[in-house]
PDB file of N, CA and C in Angstrom:
ATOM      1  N   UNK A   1      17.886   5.401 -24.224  1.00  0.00           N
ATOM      2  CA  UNK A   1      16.798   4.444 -24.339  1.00  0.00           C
ATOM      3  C   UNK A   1      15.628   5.162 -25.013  1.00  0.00           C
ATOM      4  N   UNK A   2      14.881   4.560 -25.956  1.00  0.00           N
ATOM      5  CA  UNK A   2      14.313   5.252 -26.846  1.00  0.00           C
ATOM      6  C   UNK A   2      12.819   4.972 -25.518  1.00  0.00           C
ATOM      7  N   UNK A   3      11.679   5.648 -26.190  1.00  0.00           N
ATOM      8  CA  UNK A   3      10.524   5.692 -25.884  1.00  0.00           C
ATOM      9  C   UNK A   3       9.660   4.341 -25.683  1.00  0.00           C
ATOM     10  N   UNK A   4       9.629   4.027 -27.041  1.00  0.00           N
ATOM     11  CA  UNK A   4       9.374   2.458 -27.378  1.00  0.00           C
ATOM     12  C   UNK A   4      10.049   1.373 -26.831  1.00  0.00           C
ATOM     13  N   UNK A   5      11.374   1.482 -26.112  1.00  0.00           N
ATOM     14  CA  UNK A   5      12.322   0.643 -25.200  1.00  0.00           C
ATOM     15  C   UNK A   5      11.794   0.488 -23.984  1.00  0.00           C
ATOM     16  N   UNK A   6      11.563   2.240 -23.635  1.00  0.00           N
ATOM     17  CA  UNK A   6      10.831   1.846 -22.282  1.00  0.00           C
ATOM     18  C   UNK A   6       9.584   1.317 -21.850  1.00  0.00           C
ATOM     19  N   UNK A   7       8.925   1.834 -22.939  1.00  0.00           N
ATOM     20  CA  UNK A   7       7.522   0.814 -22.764  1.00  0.00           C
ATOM     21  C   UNK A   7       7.155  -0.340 -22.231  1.00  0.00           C
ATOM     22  N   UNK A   8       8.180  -1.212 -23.745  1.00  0.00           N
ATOM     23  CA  UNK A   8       8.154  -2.322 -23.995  1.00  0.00           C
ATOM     24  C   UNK A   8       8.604  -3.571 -23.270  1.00  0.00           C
ATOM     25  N   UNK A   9       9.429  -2.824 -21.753  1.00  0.00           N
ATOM     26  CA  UNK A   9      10.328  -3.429 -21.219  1.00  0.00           C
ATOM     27  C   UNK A   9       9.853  -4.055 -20.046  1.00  0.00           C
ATOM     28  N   UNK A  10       8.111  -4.290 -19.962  1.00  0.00           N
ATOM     29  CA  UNK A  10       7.700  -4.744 -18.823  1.00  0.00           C
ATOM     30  C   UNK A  10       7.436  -6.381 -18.818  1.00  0.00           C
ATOM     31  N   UNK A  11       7.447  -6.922 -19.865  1.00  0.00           N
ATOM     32  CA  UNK A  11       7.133  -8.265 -20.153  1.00  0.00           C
ATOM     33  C   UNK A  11       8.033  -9.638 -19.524  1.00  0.00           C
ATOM     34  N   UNK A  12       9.790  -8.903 -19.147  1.00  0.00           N
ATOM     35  CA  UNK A  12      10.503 -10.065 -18.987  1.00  0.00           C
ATOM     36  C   UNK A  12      10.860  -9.920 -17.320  1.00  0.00           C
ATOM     37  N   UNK A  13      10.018  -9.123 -16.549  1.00  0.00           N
ATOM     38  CA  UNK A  13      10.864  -8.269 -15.311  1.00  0.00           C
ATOM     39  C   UNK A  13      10.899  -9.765 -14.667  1.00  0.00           C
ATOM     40  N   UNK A  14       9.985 -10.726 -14.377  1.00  0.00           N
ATOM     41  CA  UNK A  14      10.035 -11.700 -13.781  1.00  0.00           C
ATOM     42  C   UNK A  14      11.625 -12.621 -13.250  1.00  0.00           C
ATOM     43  N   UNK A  15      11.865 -12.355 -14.643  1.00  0.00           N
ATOM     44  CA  UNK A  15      13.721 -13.383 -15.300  1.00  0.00           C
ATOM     45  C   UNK A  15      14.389 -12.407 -14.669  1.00  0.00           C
ATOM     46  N   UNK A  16      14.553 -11.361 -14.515  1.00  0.00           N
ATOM     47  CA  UNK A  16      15.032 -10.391 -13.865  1.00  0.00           C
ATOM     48  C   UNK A  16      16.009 -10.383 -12.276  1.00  0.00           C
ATOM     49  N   UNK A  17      16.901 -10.700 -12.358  1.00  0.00           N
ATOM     50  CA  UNK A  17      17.581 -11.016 -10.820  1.00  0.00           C
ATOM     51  C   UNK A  17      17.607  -9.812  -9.999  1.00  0.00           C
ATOM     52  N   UNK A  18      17.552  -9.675  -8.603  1.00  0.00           N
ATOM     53  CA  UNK A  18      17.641  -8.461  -7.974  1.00  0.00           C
ATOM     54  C   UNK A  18      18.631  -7.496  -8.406  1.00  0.00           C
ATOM     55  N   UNK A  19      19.654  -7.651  -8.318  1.00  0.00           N
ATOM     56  CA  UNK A  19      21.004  -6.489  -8.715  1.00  0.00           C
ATOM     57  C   UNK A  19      20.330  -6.112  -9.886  1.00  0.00           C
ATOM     58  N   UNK A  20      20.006  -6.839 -10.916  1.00  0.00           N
ATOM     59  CA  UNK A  20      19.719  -6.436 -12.844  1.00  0.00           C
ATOM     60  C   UNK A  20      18.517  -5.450 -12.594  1.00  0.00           C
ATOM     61  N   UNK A  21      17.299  -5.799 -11.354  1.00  0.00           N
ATOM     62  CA  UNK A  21      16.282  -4.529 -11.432  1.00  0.00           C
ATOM     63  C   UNK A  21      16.652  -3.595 -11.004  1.00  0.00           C
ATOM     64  N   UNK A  22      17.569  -4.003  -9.689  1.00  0.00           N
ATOM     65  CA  UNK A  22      18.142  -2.623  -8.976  1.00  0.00           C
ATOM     66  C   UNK A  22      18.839  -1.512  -9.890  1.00  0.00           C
ATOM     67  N   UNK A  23      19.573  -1.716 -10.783  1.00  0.00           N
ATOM     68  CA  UNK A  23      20.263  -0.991 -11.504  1.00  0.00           C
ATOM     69  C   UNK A  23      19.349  -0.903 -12.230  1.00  0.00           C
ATOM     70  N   UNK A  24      18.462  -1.178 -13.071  1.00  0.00           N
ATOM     71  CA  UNK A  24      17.183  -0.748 -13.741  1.00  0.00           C
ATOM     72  C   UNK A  24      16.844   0.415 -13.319  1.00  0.00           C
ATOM     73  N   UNK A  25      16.459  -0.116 -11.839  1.00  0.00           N
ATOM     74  CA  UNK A  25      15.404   1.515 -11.222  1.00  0.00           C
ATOM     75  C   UNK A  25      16.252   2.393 -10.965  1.00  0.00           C
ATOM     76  N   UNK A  26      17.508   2.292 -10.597  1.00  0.00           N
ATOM     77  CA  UNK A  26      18.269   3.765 -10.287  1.00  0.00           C
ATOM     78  C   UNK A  26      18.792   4.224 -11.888  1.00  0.00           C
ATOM     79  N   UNK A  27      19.030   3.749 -12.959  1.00  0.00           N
ATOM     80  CA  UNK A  27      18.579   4.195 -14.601  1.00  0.00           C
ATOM     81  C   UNK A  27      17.530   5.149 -14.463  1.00  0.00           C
ATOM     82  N   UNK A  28      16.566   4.563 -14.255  1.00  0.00           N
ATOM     83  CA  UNK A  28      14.804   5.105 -14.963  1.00  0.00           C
ATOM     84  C   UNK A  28      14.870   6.432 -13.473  1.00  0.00           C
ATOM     85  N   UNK A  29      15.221   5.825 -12.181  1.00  0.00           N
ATOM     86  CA  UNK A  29      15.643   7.312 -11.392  1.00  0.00           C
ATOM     87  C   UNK A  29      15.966   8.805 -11.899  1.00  0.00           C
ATOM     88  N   UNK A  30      17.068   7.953 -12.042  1.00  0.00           N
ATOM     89  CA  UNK A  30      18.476   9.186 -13.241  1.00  0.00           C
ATOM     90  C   UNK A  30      17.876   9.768 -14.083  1.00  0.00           C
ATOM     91  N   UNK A  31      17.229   9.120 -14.801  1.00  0.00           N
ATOM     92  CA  UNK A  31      16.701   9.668 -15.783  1.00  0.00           C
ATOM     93  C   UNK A  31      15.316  10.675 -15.753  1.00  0.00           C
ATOM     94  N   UNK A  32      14.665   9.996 -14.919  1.00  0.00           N
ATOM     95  CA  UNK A  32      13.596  11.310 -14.334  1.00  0.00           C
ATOM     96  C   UNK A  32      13.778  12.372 -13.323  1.00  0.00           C
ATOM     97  N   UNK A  33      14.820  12.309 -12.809  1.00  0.00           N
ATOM     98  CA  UNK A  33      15.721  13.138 -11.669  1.00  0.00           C
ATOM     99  C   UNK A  33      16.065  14.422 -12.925  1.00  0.00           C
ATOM    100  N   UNK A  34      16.952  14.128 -13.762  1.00  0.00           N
ATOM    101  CA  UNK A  34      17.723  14.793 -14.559  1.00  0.00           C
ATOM    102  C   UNK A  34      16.449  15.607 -15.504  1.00  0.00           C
ATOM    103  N   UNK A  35      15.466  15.542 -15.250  1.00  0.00           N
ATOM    104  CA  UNK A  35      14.271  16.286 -16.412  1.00  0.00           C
ATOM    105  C   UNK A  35      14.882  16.145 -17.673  1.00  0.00           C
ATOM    106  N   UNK A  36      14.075  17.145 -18.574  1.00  0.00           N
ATOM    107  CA  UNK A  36      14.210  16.896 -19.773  1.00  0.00           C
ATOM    108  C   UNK A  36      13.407  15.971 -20.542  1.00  0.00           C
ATOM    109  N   UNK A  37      12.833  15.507 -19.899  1.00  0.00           N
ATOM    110  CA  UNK A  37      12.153  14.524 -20.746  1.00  0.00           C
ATOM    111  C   UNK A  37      10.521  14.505 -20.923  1.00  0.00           C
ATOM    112  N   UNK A  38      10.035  14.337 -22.023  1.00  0.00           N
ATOM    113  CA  UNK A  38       9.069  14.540 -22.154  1.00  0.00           C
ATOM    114  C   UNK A  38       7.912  14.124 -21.927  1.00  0.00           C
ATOM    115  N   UNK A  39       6.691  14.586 -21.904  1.00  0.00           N
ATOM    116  CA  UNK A  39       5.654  13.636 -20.691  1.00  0.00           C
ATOM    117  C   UNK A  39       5.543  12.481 -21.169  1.00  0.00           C
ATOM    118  N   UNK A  40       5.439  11.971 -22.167  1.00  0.00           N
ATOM    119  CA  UNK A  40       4.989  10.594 -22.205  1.00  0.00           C
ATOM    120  C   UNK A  40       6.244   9.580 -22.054  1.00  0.00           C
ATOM    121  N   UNK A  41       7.454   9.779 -22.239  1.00  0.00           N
ATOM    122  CA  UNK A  41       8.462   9.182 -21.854  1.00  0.00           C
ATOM    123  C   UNK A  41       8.462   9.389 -20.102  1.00  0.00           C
ATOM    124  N   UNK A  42       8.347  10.077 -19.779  1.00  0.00           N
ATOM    125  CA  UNK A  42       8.308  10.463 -18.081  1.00  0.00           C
ATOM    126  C   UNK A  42       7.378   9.539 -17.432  1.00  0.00           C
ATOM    127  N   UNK A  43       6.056   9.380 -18.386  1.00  0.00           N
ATOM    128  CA  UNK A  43       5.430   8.382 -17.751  1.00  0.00           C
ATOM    129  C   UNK A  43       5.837   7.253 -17.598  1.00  0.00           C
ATOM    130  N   UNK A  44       6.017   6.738 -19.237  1.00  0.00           N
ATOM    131  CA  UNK A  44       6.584   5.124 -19.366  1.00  0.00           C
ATOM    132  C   UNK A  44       8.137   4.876 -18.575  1.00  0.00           C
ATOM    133  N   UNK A  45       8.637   5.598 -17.701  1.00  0.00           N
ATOM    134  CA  UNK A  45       9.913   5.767 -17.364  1.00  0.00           C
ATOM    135  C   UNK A  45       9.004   5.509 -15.996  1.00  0.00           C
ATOM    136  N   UNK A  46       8.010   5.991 -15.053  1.00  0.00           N
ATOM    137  CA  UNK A  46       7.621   5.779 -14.086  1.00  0.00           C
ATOM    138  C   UNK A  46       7.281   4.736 -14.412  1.00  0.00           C
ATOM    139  N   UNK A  47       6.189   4.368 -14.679  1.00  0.00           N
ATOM    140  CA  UNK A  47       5.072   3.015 -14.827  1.00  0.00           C
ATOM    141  C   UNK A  47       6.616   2.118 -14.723  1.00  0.00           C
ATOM    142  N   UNK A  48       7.745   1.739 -15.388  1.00  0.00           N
ATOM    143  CA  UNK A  48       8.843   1.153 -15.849  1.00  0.00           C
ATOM    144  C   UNK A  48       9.465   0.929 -14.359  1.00  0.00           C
ATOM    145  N   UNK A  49       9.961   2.311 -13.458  1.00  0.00           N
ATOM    146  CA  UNK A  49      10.355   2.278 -12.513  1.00  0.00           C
ATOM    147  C   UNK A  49       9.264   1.195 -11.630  1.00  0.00           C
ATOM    148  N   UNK A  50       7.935   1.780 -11.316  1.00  0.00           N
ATOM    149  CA  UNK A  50       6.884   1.049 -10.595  1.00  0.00           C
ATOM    150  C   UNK A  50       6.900  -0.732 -10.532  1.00  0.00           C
ATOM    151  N   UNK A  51       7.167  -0.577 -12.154  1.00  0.00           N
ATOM    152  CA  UNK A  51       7.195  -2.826 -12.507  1.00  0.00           C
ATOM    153  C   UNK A  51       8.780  -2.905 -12.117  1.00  0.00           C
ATOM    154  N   UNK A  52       9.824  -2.493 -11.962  1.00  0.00           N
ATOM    155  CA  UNK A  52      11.114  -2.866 -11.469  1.00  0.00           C
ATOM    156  C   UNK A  52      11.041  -2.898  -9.483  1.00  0.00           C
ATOM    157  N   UNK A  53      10.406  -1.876  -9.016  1.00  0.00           N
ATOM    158  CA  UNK A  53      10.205  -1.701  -7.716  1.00  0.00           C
ATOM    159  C   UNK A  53       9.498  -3.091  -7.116  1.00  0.00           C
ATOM    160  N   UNK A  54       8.247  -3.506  -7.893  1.00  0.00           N
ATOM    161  CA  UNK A  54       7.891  -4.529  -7.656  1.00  0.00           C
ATOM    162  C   UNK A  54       8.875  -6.179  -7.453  1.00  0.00           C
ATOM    163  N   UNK A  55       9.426  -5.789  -8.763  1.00  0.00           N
ATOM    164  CA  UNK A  55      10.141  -7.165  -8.917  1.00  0.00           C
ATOM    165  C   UNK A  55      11.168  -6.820  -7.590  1.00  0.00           C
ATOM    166  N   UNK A  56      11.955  -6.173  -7.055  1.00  0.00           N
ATOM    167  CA  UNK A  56      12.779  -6.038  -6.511  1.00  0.00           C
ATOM    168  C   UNK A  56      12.260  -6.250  -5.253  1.00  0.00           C
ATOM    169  N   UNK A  57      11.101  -5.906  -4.511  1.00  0.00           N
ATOM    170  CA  UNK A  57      10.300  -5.976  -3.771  1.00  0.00           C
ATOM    171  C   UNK A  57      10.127  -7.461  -3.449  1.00  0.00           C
ATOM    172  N   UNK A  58       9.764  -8.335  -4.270  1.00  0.00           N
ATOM    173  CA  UNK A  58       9.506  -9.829  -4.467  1.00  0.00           C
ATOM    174  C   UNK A  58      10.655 -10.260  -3.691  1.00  0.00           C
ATOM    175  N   UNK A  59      11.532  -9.960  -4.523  1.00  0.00           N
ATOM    176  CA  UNK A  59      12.949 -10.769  -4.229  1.00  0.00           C
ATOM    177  C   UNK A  59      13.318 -10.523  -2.807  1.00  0.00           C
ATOM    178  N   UNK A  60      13.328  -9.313  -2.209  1.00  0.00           N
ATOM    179  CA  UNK A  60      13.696  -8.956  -0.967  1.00  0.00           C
ATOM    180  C   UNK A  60      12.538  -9.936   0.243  1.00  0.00           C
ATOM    181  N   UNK A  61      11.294  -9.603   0.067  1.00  0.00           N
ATOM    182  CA  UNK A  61      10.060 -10.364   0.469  1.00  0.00           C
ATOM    183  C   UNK A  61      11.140 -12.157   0.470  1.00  0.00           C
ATOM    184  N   UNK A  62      11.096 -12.559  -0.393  1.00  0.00           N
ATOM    185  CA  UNK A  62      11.397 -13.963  -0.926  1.00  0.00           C
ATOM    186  C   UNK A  62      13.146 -14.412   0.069  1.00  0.00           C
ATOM    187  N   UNK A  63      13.689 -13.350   0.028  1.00  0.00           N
ATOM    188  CA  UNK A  63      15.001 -13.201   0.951  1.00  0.00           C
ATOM    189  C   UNK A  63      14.706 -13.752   2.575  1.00  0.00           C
ATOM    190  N   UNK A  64      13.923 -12.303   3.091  1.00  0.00           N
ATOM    191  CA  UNK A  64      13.360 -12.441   4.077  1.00  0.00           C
ATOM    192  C   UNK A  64      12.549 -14.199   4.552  1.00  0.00           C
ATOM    193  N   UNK A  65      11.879 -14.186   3.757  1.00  0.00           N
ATOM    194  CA  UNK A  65      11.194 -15.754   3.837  1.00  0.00           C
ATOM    195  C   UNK A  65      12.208 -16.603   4.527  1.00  0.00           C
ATOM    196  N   UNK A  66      13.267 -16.975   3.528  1.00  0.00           N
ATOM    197  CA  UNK A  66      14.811 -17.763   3.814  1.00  0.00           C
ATOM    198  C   UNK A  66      15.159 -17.646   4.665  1.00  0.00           C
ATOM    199  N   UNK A  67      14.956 -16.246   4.817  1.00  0.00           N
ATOM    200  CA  UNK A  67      16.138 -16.178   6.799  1.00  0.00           C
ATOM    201  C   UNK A  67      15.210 -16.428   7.728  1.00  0.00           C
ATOM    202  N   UNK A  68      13.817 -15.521   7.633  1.00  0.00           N
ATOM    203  CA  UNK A  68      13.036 -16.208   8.917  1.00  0.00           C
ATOM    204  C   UNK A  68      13.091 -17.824   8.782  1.00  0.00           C
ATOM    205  N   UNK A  69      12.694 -18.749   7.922  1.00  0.00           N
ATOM    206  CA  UNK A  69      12.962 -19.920   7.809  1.00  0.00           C
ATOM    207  C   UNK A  69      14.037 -20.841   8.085  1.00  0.00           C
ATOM    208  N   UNK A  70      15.071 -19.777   7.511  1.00  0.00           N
ATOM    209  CA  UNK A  70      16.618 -20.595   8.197  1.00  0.00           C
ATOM    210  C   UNK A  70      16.765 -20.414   9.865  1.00  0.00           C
ATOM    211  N   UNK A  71      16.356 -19.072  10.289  1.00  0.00           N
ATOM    212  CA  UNK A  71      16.484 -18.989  11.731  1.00  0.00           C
ATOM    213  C   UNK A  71      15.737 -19.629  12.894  1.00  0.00           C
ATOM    214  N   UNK A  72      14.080 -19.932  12.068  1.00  0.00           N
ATOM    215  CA  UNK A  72      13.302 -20.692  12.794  1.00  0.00           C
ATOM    216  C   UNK A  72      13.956 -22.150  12.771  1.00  0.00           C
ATOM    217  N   UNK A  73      14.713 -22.450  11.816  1.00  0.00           N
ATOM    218  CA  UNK A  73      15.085 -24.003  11.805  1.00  0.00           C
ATOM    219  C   UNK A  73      15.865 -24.318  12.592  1.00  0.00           C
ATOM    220  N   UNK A  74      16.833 -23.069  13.007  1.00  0.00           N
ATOM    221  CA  UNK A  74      18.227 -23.262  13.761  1.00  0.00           C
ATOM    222  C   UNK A  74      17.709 -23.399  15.518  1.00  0.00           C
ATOM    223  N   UNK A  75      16.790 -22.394  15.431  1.00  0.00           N
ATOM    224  CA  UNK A  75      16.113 -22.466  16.642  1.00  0.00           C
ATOM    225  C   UNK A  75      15.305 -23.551  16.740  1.00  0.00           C
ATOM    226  N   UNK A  76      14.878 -24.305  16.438  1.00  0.00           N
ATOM    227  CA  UNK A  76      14.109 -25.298  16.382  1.00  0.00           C
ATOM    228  C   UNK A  76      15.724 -26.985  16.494  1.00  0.00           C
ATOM    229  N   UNK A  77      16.490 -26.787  15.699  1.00  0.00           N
ATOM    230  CA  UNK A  77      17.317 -27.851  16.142  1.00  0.00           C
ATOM    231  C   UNK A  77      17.918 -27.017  17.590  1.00  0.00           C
ATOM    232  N   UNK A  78      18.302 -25.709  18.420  1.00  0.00           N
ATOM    233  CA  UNK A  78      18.894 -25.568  19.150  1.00  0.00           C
ATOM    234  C   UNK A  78      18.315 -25.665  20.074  1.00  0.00           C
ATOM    235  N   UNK A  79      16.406 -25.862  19.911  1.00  0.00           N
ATOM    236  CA  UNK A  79      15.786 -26.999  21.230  1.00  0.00           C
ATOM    237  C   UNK A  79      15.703 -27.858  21.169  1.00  0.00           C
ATOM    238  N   UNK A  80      15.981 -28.356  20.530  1.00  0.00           N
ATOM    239  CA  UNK A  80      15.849 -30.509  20.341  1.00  0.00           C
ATOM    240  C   UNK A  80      17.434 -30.878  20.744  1.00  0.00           C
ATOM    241  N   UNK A  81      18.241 -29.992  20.661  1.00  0.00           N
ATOM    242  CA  UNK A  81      19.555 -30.640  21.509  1.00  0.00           C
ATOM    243  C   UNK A  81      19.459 -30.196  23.107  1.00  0.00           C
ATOM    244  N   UNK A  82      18.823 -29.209  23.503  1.00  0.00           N
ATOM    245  CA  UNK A  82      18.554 -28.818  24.569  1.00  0.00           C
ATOM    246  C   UNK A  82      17.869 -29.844  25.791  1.00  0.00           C
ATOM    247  N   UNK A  83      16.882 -30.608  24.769  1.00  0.00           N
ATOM    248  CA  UNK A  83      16.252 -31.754  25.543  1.00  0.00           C
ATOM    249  C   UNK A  83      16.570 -32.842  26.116  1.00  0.00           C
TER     250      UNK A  83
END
């Protein structure tokens, strides 16, 4: 991934499904794990990691929502048959 790839790659994270960032950030991981690389790619490879962490973050947040919601619902019909 060139320099200019990584940069550039913060604009679509939104469209982005969980698995597609996840494998994003363990990429941009790998890749700063493994050194070699030079500071300004090291940066845009963090900053890159940072906007994937987020999006992934969302989604998990947004997960969570669903289940507390699905579980409050279940509990909520499993006292109205109770009555």
């Amino acid at each position: 991934m060139a320099d200019e790839q990584v940069a550039g790659q913060g604009n679509g994270d939104d469209a982005l499904g969980y698995e597609q960032a996840r494998d994003a950030l363990l990429e941009v991981v790998r890749r700063l794990e493994a050194g070699g690389v030079p500071l300004e790619e090291s940066l845009a490879l963090w900053e890159r990691g940072e906007q994937l962490a987020k999006v992934c973050q969302r989604w998990l947040d947004g997960a969570r929502a669903r289940l507390d919601a699905a579980l409050a619902a279940e509990e909520e019909g499993a006292d109205g048959a109770q009555a």
